[in-house]
C-alpha atoms as a PDB file:
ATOM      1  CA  UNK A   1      30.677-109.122 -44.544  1.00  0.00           C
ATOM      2  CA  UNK A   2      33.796-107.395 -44.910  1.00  0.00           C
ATOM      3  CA  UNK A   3      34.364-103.747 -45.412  1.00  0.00           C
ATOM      4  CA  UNK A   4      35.303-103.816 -48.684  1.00  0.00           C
ATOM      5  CA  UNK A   5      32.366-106.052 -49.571  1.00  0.00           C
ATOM      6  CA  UNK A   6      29.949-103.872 -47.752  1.00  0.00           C
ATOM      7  CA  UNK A   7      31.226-100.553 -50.091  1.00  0.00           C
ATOM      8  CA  UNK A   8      30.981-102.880 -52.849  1.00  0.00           C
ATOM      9  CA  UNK A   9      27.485-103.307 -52.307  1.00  0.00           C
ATOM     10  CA  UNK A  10      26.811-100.367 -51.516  1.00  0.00           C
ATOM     11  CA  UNK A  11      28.731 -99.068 -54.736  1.00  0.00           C
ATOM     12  CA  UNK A  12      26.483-101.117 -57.019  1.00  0.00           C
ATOM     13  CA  UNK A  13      23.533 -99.489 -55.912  1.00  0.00           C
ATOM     14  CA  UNK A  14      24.454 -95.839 -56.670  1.00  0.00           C
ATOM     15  CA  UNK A  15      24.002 -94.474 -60.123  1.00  0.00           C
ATOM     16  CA  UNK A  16      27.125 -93.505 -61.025  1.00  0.00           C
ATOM     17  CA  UNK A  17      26.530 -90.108 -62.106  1.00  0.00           C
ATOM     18  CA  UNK A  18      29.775 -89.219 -60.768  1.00  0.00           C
ATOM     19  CA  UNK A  19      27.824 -85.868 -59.717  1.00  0.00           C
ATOM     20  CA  UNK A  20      29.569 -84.978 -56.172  1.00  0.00           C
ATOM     21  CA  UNK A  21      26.461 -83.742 -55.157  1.00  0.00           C
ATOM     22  CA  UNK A  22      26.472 -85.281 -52.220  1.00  0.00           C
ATOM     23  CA  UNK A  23      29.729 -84.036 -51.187  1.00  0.00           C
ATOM     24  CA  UNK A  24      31.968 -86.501 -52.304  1.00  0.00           C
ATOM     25  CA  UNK A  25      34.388 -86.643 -55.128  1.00  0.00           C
ATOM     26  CA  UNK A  26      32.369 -89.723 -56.398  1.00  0.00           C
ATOM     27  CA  UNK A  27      30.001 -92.248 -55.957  1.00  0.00           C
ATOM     28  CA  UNK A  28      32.611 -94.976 -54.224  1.00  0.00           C
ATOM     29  CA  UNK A  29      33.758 -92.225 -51.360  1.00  0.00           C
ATOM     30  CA  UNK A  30      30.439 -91.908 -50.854  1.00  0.00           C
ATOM     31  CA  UNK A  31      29.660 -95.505 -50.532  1.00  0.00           C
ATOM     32  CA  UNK A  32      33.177 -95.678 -48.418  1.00  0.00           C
ATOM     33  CA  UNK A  33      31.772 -92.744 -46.187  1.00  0.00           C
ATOM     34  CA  UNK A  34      28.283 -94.174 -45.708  1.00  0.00           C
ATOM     35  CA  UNK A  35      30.000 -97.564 -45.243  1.00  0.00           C
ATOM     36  CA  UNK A  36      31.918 -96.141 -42.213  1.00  0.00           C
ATOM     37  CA  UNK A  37      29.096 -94.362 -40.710  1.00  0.00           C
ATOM     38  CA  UNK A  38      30.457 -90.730 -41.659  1.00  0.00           C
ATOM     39  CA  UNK A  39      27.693 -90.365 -44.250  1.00  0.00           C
ATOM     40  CA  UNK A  40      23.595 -90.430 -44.097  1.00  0.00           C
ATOM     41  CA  UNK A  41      22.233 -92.965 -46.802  1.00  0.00           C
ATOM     42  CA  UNK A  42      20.114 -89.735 -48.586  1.00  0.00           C
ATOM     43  CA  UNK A  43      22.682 -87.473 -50.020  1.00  0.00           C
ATOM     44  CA  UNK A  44      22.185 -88.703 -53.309  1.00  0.00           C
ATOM     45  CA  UNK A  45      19.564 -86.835 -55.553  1.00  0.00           C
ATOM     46  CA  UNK A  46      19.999 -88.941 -58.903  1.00  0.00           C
ATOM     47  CA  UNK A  47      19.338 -92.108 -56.864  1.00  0.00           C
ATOM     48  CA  UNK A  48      16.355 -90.290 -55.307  1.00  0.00           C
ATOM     49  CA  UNK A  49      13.929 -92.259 -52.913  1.00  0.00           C
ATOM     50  CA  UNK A  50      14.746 -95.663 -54.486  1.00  0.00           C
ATOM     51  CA  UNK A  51      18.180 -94.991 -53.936  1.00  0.00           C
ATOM     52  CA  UNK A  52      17.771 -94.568 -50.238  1.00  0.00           C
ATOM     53  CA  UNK A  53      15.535 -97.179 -49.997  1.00  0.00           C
ATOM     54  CA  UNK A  54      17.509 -99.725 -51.309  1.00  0.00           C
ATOM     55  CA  UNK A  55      20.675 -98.404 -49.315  1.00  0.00           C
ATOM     56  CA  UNK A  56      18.414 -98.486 -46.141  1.00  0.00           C
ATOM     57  CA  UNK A  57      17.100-102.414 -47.022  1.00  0.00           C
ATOM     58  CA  UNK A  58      21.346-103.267 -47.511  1.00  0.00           C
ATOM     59  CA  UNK A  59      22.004-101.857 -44.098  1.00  0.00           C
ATOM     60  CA  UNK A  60      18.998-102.144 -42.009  1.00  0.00           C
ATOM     61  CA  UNK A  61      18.447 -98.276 -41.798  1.00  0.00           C
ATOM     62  CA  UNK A  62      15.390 -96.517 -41.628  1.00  0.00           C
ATOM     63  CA  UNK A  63      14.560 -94.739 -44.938  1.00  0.00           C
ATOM     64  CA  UNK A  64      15.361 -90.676 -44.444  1.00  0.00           C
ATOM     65  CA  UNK A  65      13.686 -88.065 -46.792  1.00  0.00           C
ATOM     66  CA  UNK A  66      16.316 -86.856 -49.711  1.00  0.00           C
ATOM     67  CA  UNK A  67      18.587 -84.417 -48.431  1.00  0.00           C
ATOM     68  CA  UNK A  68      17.670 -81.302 -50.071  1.00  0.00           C
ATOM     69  CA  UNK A  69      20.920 -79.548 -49.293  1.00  0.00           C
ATOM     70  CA  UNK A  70      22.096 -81.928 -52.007  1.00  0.00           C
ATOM     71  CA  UNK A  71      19.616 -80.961 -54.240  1.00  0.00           C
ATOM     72  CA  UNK A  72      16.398 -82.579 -54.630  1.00  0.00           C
ATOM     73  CA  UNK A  73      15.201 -85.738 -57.481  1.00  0.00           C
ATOM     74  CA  UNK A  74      14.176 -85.086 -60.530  1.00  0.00           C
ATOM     75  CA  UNK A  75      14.111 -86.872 -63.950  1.00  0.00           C
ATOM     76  CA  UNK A  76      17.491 -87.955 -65.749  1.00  0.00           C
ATOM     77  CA  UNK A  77      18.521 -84.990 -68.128  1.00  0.00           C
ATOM     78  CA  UNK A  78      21.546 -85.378 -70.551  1.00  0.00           C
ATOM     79  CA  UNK A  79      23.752 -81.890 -71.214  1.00  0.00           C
ATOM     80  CA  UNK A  80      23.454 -80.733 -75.011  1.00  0.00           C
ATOM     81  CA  UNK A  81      25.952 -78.437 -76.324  1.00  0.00           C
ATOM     82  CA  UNK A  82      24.641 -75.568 -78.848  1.00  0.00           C
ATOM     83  CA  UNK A  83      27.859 -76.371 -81.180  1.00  0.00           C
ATOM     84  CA  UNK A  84      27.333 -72.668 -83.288  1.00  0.00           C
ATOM     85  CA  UNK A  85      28.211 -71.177 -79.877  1.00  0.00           C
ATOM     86  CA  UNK A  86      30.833 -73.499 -78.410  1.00  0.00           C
ATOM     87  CA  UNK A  87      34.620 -71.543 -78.856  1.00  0.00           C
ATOM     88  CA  UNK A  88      36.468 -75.032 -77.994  1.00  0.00           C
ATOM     89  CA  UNK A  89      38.132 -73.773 -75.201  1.00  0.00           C
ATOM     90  CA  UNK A  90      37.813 -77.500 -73.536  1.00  0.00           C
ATOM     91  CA  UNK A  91      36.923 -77.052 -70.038  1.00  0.00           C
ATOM     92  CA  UNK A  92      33.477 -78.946 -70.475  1.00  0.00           C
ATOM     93  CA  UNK A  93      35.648 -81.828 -71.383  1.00  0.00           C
ATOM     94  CA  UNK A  94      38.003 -81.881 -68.637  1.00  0.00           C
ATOM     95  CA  UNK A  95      35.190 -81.301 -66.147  1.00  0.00           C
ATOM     96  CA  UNK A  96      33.254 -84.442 -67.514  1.00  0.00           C
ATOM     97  CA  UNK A  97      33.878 -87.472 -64.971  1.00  0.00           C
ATOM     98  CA  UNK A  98      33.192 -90.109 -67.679  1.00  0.00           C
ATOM     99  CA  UNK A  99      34.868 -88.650 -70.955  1.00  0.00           C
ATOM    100  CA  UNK A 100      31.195 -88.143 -72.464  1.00  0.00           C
ATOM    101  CA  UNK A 101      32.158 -84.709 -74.252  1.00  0.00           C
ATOM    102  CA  UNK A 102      34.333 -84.506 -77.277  1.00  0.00           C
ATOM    103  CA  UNK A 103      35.929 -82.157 -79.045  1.00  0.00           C
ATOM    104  CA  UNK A 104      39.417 -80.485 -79.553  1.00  0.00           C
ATOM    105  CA  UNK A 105      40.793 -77.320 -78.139  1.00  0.00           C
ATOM    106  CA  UNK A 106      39.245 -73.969 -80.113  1.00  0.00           C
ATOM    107  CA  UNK A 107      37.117 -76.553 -82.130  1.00  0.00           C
ATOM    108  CA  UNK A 108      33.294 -77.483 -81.523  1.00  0.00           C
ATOM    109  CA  UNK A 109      32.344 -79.806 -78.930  1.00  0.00           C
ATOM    110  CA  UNK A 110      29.347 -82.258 -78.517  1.00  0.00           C
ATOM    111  CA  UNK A 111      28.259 -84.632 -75.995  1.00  0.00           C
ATOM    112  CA  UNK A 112      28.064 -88.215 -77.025  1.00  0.00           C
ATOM    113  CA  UNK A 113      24.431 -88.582 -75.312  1.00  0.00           C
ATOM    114  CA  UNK A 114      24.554 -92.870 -74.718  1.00  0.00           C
ATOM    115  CA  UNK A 115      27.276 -91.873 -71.789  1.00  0.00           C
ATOM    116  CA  UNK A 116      26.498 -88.646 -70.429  1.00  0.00           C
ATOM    117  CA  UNK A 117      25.303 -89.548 -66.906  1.00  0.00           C
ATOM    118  CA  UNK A 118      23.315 -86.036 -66.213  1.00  0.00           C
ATOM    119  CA  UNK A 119      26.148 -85.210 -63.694  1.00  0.00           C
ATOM    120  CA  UNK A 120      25.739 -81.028 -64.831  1.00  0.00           C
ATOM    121  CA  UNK A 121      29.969 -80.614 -64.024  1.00  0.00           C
ATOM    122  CA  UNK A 122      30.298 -79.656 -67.687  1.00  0.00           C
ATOM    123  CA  UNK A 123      27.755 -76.408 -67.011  1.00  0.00           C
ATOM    124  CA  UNK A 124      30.056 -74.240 -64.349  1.00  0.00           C
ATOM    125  CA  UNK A 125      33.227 -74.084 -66.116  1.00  0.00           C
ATOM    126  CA  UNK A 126      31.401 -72.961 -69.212  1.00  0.00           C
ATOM    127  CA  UNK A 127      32.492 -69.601 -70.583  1.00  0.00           C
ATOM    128  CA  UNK A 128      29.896 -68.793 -72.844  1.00  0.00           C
ATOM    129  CA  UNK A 129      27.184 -71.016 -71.402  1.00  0.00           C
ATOM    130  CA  UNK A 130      26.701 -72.829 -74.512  1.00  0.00           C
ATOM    131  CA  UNK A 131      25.466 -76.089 -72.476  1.00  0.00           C
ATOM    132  CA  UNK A 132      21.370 -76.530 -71.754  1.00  0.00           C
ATOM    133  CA  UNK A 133      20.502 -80.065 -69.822  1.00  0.00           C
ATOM    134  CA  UNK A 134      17.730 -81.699 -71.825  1.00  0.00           C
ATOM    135  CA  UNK A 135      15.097 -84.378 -70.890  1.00  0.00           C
ATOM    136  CA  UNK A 136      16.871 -88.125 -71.447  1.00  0.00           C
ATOM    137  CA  UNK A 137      15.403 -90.562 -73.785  1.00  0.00           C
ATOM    138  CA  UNK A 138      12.720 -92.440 -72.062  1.00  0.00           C
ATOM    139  CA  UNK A 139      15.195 -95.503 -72.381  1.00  0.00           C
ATOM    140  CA  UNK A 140      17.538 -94.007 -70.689  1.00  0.00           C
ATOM    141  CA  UNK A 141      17.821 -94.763 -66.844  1.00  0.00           C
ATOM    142  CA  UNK A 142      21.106 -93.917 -64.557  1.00  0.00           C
ATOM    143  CA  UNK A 143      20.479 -97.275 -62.425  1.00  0.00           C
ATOM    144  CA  UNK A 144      20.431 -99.611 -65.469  1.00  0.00           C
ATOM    145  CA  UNK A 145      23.570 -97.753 -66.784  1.00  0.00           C
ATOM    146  CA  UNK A 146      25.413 -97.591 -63.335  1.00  0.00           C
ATOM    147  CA  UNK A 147      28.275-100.192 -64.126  1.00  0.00           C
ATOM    148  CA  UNK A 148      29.211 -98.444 -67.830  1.00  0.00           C
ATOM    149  CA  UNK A 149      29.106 -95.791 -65.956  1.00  0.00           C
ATOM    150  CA  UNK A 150      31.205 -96.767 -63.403  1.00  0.00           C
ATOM    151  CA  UNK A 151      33.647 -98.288 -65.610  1.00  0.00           C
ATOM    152  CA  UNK A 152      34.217 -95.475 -68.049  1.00  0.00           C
ATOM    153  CA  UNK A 153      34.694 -92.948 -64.712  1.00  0.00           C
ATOM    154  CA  UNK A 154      37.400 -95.678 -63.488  1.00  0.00           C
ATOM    155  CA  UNK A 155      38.947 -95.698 -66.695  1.00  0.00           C
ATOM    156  CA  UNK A 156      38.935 -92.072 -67.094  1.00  0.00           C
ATOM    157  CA  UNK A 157      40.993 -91.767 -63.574  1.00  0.00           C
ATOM    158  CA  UNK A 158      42.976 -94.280 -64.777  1.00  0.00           C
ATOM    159  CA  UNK A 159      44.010 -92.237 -67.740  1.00  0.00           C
ATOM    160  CA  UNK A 160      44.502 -88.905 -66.447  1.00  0.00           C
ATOM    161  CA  UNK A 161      47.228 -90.912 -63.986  1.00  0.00           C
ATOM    162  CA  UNK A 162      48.867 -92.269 -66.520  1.00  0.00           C
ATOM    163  CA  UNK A 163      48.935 -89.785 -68.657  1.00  0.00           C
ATOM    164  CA  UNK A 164      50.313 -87.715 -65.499  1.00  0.00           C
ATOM    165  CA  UNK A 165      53.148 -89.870 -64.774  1.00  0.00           C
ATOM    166  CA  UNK A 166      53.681 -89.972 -68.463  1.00  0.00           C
ATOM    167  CA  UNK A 167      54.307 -85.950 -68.070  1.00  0.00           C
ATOM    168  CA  UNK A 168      56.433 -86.808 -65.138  1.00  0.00           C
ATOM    169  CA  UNK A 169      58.680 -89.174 -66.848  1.00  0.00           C
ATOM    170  CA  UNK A 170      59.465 -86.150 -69.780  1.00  0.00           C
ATOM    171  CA  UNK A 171      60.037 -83.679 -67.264  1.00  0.00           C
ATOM    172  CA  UNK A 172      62.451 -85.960 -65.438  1.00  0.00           C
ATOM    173  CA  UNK A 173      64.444 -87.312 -68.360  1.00  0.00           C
ATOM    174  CA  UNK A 174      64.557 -83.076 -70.116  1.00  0.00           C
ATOM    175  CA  UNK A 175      66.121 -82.476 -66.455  1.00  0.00           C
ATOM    176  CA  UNK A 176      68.630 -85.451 -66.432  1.00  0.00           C
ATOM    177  CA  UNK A 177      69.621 -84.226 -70.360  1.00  0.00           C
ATOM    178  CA  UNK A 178      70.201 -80.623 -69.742  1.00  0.00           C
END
């Protein structure tokens, strides 16, 4: 199997919560770190025990114990915003990885609950800590979600990019004008 099959499949079976909780940026370094050998298959508390078990069955591992310095498993919550106390200042939206928050600056924000994976980046940068985590909706289950998940995180990456070389091109083309 080649490398970039073996982070594939190792990709596919993390959640996607996009959390960085176990260090990385995102779920695919992590999979390219554990991949390589520079990471242990049990830093990942949303995948929890069947997480590592399934990495451990992919590559032959023994199963380790979650890493609690990465936090420890628990059930799938969703963040809620309390809109009456939300001042729109935005940075719950730029800290969500998969665009699940929406709103406008000094306007309310909410969370559109069918994408937010749980990840709890939106709760830091909060000013006025206006953000509770709430139990998901029984249907709701990170590893049946992981490739919407994934693909909404890619395209968000994609976009900020874009919209960064977009900036780019202004600033170069005001420059060349003046």
């Amino acid at each position: 199997m080649s490398d970039s099959d073996l982070i594939a499949r190792i990709d596919a079976l993390l959640p996607q919560t996009q959390c960085t909780r176990c260090g990385y940026p995102a779920c695919k370094p992590y999979a390219e770190a554990i991949a390589s050998g520079e990471a242990e298959i049990n830093r990942c508390p949303p995948g929890g025990a069947a997480g590592i078990r399934a990495l451990a069955l992919l590559l032959g591992r023994a199963e380790l114990p979650l890493d609690t310095e990465c936090g420890e498993e628990a059930p799938m919550r969703l963040a809620f915003i309390r809109e009456d106390e939300c001042i729109g200042c935005v940075k719950c939206i730029q800290a969500c990885p998969v665009d699940a928050i929406v709103g406008a600056s000094k306007r309310m924000h909410t969370v559109i609950a069918d994408r937010c994976t749980g990840c709890e980046l939106c709760l830091p940068p909060c000013p006025v800590d206006c953000i509770d985590l709430v139990p998901a909706p029984a249907h709701r289950d990170a590893a049946r979600e992981a490739d919407a998940s994934r693909t909404r995180y890619e395209f968000r990456q994609f976009r900020l990019q874009r919209d960064d070389a977009e900036r780019d091109e202004r600033l170069r083309a005001k420059l060349t004008s003046l």
